[in-house]
PDB file of N, CA and C in Angstrom:
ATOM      1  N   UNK A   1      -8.369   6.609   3.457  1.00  0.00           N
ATOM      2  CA  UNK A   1      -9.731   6.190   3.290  1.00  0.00           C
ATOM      3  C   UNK A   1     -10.182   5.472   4.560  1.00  0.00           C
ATOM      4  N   UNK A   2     -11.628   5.628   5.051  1.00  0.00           N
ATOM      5  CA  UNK A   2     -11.972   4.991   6.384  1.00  0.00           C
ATOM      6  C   UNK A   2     -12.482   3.682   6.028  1.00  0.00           C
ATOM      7  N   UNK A   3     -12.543   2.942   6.878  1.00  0.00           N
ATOM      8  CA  UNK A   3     -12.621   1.873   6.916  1.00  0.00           C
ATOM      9  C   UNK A   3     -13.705   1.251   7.803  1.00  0.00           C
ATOM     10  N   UNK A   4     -14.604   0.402   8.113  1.00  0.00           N
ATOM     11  CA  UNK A   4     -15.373  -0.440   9.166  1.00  0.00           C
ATOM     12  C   UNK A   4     -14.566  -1.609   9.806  1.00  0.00           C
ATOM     13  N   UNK A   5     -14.339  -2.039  10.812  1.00  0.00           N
ATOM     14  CA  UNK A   5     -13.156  -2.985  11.025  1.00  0.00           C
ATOM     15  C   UNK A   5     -14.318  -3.673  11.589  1.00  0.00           C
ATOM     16  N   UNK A   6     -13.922  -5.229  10.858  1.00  0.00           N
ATOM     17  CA  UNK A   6     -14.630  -6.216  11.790  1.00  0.00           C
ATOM     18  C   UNK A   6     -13.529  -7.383  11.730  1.00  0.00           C
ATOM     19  N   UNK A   7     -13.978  -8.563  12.439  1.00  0.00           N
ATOM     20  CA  UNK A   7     -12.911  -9.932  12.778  1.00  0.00           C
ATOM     21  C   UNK A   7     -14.063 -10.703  12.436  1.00  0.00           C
ATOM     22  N   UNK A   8     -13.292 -12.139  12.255  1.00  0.00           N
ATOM     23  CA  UNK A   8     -13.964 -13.659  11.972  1.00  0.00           C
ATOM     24  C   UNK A   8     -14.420 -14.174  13.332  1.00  0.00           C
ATOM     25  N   UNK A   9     -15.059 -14.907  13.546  1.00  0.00           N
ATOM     26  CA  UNK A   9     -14.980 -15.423  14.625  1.00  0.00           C
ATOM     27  C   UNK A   9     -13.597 -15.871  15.674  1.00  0.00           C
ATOM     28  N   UNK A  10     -12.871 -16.554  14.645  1.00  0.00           N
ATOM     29  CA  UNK A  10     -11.405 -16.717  14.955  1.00  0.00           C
ATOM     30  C   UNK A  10     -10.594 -15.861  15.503  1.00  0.00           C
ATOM     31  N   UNK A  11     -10.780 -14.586  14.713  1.00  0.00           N
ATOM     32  CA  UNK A  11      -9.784 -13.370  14.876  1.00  0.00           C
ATOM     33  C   UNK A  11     -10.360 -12.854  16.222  1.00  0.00           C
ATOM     34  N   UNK A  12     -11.645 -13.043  16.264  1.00  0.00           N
ATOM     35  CA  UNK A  12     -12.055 -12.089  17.892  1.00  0.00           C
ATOM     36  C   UNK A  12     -11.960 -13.136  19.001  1.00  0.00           C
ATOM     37  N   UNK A  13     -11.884 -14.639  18.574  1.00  0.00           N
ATOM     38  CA  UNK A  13     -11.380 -15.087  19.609  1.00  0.00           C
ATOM     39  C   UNK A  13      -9.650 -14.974  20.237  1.00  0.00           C
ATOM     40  N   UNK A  14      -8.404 -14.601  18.929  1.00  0.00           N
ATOM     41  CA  UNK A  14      -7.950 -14.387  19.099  1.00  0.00           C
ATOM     42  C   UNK A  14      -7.767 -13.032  20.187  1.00  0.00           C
ATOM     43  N   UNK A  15      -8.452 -12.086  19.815  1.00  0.00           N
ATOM     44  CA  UNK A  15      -8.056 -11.377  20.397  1.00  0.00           C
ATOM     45  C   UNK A  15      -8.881 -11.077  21.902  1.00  0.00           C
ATOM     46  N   UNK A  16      -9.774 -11.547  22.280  1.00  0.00           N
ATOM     47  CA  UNK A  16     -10.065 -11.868  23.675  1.00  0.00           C
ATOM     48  C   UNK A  16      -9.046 -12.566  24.578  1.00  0.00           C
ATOM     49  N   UNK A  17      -8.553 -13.559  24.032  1.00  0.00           N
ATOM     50  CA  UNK A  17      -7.280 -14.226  24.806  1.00  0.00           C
ATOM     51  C   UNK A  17      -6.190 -13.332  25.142  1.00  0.00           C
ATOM     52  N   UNK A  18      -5.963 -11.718  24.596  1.00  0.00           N
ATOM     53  CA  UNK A  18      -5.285 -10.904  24.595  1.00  0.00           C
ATOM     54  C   UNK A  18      -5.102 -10.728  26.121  1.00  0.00           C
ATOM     55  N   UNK A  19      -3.418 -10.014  26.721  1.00  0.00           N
ATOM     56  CA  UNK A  19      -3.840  -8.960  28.180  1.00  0.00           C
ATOM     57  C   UNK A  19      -4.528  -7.562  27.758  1.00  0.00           C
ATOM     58  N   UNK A  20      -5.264  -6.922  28.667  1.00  0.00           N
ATOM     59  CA  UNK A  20      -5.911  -5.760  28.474  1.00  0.00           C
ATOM     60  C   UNK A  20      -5.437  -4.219  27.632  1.00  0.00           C
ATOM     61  N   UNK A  21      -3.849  -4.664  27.883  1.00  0.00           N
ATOM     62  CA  UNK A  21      -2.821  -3.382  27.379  1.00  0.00           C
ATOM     63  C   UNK A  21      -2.948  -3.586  25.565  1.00  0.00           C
ATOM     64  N   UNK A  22      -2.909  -4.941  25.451  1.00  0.00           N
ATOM     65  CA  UNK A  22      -2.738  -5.627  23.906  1.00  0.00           C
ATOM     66  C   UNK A  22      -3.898  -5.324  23.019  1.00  0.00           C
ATOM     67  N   UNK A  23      -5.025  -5.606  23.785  1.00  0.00           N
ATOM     68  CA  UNK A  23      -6.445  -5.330  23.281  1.00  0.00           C
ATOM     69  C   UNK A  23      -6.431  -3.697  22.950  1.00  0.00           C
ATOM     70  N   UNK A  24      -6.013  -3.013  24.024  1.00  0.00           N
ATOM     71  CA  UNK A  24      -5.786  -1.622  23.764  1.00  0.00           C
ATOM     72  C   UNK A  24      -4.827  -0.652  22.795  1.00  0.00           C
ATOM     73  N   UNK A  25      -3.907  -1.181  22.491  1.00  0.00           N
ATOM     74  CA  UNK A  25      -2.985  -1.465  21.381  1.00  0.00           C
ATOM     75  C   UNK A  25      -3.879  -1.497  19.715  1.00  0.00           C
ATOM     76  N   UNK A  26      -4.313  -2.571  19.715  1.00  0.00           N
ATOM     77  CA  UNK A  26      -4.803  -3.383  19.107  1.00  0.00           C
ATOM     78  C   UNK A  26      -6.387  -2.359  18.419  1.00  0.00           C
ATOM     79  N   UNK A  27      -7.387  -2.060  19.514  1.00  0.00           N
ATOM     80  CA  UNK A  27      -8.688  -0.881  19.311  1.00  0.00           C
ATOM     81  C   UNK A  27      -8.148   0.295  19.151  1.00  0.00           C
ATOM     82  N   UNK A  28      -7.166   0.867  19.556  1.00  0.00           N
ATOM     83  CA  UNK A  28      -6.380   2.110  19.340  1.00  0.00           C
ATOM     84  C   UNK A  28      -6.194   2.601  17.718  1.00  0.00           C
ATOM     85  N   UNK A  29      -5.617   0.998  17.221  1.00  0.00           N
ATOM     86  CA  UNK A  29      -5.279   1.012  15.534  1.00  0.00           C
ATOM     87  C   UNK A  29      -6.666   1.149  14.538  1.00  0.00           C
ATOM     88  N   UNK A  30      -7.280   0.069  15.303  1.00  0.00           N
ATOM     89  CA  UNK A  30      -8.459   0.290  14.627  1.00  0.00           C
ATOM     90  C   UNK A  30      -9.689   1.075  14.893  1.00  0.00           C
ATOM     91  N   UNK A  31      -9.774   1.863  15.673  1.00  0.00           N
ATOM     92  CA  UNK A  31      -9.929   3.200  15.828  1.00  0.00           C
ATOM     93  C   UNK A  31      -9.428   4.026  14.882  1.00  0.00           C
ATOM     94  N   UNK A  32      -8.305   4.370  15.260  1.00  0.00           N
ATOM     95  CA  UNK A  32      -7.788   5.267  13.700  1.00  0.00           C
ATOM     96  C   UNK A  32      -8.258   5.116  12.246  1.00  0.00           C
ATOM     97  N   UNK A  33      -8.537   3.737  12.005  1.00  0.00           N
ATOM     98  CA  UNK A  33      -8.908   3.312  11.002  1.00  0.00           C
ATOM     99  C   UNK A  33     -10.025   3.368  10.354  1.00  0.00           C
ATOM    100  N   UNK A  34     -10.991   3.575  11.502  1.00  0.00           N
ATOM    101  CA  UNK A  34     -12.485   3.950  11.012  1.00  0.00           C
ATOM    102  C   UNK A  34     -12.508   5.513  11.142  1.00  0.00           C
ATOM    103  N   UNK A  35     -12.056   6.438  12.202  1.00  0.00           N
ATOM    104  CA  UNK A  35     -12.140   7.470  11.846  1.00  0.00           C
ATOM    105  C   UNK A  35     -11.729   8.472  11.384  1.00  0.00           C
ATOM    106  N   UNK A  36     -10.056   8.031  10.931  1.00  0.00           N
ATOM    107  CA  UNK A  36      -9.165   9.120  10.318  1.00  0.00           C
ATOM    108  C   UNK A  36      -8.590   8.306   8.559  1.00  0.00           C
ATOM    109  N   UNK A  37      -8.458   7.124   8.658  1.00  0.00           N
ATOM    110  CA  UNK A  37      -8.233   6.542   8.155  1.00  0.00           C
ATOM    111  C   UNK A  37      -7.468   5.370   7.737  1.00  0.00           C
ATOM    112  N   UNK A  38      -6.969   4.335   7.010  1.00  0.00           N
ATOM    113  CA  UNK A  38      -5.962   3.086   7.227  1.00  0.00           C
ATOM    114  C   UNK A  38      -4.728   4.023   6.502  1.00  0.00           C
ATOM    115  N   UNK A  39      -4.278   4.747   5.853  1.00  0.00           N
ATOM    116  CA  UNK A  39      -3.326   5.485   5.716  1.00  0.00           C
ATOM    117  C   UNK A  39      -2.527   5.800   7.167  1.00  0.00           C
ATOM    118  N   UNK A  40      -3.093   6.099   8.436  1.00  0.00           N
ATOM    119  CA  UNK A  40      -2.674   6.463   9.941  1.00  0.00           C
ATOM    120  C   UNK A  40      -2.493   5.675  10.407  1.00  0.00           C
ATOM    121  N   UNK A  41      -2.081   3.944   9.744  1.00  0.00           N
ATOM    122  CA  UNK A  41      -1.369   2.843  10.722  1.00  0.00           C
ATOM    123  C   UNK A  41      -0.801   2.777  10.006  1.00  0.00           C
ATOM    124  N   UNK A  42       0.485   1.917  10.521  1.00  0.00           N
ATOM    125  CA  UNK A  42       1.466   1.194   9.832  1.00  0.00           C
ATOM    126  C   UNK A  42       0.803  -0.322   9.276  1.00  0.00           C
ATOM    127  N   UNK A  43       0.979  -0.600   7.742  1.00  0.00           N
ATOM    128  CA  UNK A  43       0.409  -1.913   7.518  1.00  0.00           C
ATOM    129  C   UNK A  43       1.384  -2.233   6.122  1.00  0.00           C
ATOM    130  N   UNK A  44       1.290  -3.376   5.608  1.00  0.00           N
ATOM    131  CA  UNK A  44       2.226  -3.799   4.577  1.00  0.00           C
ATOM    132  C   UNK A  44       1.235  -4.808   3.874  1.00  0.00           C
ATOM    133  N   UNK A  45       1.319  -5.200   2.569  1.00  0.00           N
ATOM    134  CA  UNK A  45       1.217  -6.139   1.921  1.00  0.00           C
ATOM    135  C   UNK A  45       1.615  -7.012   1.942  1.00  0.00           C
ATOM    136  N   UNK A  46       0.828  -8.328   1.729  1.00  0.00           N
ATOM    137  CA  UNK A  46       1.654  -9.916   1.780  1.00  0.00           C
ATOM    138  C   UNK A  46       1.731 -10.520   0.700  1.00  0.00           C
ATOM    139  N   UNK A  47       0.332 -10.068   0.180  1.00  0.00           N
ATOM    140  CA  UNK A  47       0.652 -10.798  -1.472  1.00  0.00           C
ATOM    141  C   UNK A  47      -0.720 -11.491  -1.385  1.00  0.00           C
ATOM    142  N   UNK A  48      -1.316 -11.763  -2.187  1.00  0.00           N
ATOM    143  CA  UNK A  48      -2.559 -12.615  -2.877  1.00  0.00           C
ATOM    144  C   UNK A  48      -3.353 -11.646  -1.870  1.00  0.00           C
ATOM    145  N   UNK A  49      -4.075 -10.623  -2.376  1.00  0.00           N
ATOM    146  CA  UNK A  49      -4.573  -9.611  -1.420  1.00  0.00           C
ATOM    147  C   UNK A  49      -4.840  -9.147   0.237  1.00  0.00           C
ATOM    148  N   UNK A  50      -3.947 -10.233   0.532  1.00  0.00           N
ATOM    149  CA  UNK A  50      -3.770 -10.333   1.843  1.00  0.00           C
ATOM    150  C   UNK A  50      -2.659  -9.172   2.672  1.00  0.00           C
ATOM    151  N   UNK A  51      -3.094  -8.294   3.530  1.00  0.00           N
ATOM    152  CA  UNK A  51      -2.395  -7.180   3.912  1.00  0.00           C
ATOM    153  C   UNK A  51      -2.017  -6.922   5.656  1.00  0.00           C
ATOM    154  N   UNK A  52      -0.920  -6.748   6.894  1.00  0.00           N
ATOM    155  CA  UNK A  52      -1.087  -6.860   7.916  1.00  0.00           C
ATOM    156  C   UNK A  52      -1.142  -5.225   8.037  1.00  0.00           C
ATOM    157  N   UNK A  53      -1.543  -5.275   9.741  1.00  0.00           N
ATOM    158  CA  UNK A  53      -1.604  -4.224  10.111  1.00  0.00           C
ATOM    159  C   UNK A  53      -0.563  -4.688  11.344  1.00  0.00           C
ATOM    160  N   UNK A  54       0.530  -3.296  11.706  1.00  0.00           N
ATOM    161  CA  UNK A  54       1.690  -3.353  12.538  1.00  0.00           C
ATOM    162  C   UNK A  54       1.154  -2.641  13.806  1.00  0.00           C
ATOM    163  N   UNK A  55       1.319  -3.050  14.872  1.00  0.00           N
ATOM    164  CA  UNK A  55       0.785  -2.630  16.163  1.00  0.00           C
ATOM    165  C   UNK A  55       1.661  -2.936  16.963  1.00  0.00           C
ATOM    166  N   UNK A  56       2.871  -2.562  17.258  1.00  0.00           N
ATOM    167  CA  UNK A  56       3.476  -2.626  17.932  1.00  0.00           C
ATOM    168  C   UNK A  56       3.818  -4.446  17.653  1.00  0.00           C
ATOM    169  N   UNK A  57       4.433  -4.910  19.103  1.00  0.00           N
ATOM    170  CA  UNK A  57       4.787  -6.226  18.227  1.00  0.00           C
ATOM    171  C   UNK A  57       3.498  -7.557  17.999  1.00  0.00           C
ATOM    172  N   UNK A  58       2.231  -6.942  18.254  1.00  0.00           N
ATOM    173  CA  UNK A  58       0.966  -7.325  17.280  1.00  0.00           C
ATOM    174  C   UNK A  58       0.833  -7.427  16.026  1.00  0.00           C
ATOM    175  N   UNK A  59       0.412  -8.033  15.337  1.00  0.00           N
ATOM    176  CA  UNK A  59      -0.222  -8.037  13.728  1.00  0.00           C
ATOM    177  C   UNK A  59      -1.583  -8.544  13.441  1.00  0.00           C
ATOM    178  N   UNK A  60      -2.593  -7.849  12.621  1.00  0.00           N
ATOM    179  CA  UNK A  60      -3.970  -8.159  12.260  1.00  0.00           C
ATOM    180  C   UNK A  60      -3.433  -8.459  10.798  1.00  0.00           C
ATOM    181  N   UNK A  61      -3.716  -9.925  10.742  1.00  0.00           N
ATOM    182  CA  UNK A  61      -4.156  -9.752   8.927  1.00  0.00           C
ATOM    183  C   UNK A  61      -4.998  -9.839   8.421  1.00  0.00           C
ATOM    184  N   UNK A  62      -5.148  -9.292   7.312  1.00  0.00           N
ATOM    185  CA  UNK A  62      -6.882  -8.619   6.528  1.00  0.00           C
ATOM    186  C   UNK A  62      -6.641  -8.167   5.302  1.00  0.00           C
ATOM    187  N   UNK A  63      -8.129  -8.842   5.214  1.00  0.00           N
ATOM    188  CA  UNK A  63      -8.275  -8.545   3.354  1.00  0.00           C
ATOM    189  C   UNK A  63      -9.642  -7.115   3.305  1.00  0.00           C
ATOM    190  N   UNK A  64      -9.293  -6.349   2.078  1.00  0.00           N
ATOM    191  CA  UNK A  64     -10.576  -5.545   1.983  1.00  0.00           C
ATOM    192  C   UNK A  64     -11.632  -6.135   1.255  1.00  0.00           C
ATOM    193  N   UNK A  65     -12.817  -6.076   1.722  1.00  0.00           N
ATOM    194  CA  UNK A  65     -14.137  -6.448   1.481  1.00  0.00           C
ATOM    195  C   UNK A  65     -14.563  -5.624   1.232  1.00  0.00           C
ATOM    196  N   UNK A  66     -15.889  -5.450   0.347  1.00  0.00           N
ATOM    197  CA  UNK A  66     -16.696  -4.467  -0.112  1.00  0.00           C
ATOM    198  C   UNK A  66     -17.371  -3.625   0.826  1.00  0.00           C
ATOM    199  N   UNK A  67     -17.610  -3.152  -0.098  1.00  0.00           N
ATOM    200  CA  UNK A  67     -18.240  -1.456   1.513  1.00  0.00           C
ATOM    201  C   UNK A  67     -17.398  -0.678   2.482  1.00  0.00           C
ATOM    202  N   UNK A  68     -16.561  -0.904   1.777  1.00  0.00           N
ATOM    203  CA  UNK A  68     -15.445  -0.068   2.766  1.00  0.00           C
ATOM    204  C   UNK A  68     -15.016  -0.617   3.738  1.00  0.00           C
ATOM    205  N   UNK A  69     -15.148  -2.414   3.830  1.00  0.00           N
ATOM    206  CA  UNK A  69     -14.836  -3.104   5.695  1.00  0.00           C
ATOM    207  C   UNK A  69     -13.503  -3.694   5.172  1.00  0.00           C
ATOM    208  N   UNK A  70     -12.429  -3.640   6.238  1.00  0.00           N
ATOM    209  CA  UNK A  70     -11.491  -4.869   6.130  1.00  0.00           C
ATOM    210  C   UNK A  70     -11.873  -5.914   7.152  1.00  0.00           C
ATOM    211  N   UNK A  71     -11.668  -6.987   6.555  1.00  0.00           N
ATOM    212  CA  UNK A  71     -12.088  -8.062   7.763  1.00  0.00           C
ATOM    213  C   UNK A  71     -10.680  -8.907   8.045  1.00  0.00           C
ATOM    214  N   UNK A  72     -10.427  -8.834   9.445  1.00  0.00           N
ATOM    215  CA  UNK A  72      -9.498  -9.590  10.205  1.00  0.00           C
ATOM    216  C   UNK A  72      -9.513 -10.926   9.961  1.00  0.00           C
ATOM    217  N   UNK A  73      -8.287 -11.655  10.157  1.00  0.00           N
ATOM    218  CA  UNK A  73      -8.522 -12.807   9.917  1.00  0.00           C
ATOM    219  C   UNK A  73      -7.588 -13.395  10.762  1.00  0.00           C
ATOM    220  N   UNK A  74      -7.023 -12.860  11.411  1.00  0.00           N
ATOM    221  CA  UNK A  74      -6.379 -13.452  12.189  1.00  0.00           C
ATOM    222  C   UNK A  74      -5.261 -12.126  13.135  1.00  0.00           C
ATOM    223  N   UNK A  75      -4.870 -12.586  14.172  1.00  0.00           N
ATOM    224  CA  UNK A  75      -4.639 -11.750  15.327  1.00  0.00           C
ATOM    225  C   UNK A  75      -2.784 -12.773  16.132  1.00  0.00           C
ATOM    226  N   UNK A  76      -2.192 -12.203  15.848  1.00  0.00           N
ATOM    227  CA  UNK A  76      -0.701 -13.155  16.587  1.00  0.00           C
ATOM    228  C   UNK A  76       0.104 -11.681  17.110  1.00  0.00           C
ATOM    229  N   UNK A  77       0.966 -12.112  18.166  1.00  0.00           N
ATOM    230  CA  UNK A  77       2.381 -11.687  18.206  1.00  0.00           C
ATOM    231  C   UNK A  77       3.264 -11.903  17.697  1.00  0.00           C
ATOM    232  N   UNK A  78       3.491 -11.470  17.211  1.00  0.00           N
ATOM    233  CA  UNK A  78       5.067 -11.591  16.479  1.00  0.00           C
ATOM    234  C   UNK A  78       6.347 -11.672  17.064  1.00  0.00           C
ATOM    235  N   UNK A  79       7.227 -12.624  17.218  1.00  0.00           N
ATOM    236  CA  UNK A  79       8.272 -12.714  17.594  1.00  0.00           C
ATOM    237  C   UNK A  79       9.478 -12.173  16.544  1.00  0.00           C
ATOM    238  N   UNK A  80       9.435 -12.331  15.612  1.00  0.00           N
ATOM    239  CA  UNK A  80      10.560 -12.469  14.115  1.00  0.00           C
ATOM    240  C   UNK A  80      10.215 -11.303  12.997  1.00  0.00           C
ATOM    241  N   UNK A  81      11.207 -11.386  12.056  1.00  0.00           N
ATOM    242  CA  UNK A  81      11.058 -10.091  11.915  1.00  0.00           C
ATOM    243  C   UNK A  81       9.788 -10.287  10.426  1.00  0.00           C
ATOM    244  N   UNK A  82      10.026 -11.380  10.124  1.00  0.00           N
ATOM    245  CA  UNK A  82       9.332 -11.773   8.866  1.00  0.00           C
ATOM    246  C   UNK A  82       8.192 -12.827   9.523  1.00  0.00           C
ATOM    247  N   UNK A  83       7.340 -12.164   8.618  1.00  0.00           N
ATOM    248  CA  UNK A  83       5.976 -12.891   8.952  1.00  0.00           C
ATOM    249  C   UNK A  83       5.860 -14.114   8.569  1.00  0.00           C
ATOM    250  N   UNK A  84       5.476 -15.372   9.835  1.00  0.00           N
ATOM    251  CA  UNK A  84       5.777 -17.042   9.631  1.00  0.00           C
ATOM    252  C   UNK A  84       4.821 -17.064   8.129  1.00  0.00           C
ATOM    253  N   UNK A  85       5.078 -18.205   7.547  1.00  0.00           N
ATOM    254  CA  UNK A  85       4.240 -18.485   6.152  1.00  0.00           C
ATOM    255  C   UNK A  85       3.145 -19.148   7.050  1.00  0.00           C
ATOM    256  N   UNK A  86       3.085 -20.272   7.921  1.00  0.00           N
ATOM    257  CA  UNK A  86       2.383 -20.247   8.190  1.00  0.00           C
ATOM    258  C   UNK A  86       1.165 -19.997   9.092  1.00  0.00           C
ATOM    259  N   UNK A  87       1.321 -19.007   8.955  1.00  0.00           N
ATOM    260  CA  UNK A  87       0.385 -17.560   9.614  1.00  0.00           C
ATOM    261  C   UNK A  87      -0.129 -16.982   8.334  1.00  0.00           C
ATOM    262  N   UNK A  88       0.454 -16.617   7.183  1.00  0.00           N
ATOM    263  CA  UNK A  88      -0.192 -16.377   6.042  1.00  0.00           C
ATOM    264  C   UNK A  88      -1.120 -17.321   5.521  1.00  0.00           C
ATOM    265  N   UNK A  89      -0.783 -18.425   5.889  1.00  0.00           N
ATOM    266  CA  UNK A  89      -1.722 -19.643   5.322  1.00  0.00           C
ATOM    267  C   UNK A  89      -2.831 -19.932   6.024  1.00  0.00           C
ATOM    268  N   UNK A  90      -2.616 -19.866   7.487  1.00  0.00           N
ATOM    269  CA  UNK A  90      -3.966 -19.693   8.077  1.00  0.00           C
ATOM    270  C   UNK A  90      -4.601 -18.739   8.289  1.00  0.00           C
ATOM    271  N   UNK A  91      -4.598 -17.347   7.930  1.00  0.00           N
ATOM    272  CA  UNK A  91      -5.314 -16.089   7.309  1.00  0.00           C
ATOM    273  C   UNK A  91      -6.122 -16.146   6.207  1.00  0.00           C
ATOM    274  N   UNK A  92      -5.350 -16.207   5.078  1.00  0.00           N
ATOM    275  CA  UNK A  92      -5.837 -17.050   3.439  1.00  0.00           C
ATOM    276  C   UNK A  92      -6.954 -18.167   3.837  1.00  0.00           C
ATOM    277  N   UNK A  93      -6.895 -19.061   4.508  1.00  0.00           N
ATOM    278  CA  UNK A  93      -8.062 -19.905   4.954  1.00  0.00           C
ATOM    279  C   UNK A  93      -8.933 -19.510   5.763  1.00  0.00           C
ATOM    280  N   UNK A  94      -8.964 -18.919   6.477  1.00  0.00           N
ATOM    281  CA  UNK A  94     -10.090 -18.274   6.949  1.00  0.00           C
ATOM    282  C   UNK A  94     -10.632 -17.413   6.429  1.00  0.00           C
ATOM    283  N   UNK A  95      -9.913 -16.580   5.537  1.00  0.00           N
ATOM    284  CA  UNK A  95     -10.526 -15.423   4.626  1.00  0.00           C
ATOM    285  C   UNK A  95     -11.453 -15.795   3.395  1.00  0.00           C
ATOM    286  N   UNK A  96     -10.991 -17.032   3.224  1.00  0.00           N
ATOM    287  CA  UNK A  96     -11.886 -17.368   1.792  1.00  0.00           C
ATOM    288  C   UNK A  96     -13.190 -17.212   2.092  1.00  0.00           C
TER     289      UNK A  96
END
């Protein structure tokens, strides 16, 4: 199913602070996402409707919103293999 991808203020500041390769990484996924569909990334569930998207060692987390948009809520690298809790917690707060 396609999708509209947008970010919080937060999340697009996150990802401006990006290098240029990361950002590209990063529009590549969500690209796919609006025009082929979110089935064509890798993404997982977190729990309390909160869901990431895998981009290499990037992660977007996002909830679906009505009208077909997921909205970003936040933008990290990932070092580990399990996603910090609190990185889930500051997603969940910005998402409300």
């Amino acid at each position: 199913m396609k999708f509209k991808v947008e970010k919080t203020k937060s999340a697009e500041s996150e990802f401006e602070n990006l290098n240029q390769e990361q950002k590209d990484i990063l529009n590549s996924d969500y690209k796919i996402i609006e025009t082929q569909g979110i089935e064509f990334v890798k993404r997982r569930p977190l729990g309390d409707s909160l869901f990431e998207i895998k981009s290499n060692d990037l992660r977007s987390l996002f909830r679906y919103e009505e009208n077909q948009i997921i909205l970003i809520g936040l933008i990290f690298h990932k070092k580990s293999k399990k996603t910090p809790k609190n990185k889930i917690a500051l997603a969940k707060k910005r998402l409300r």
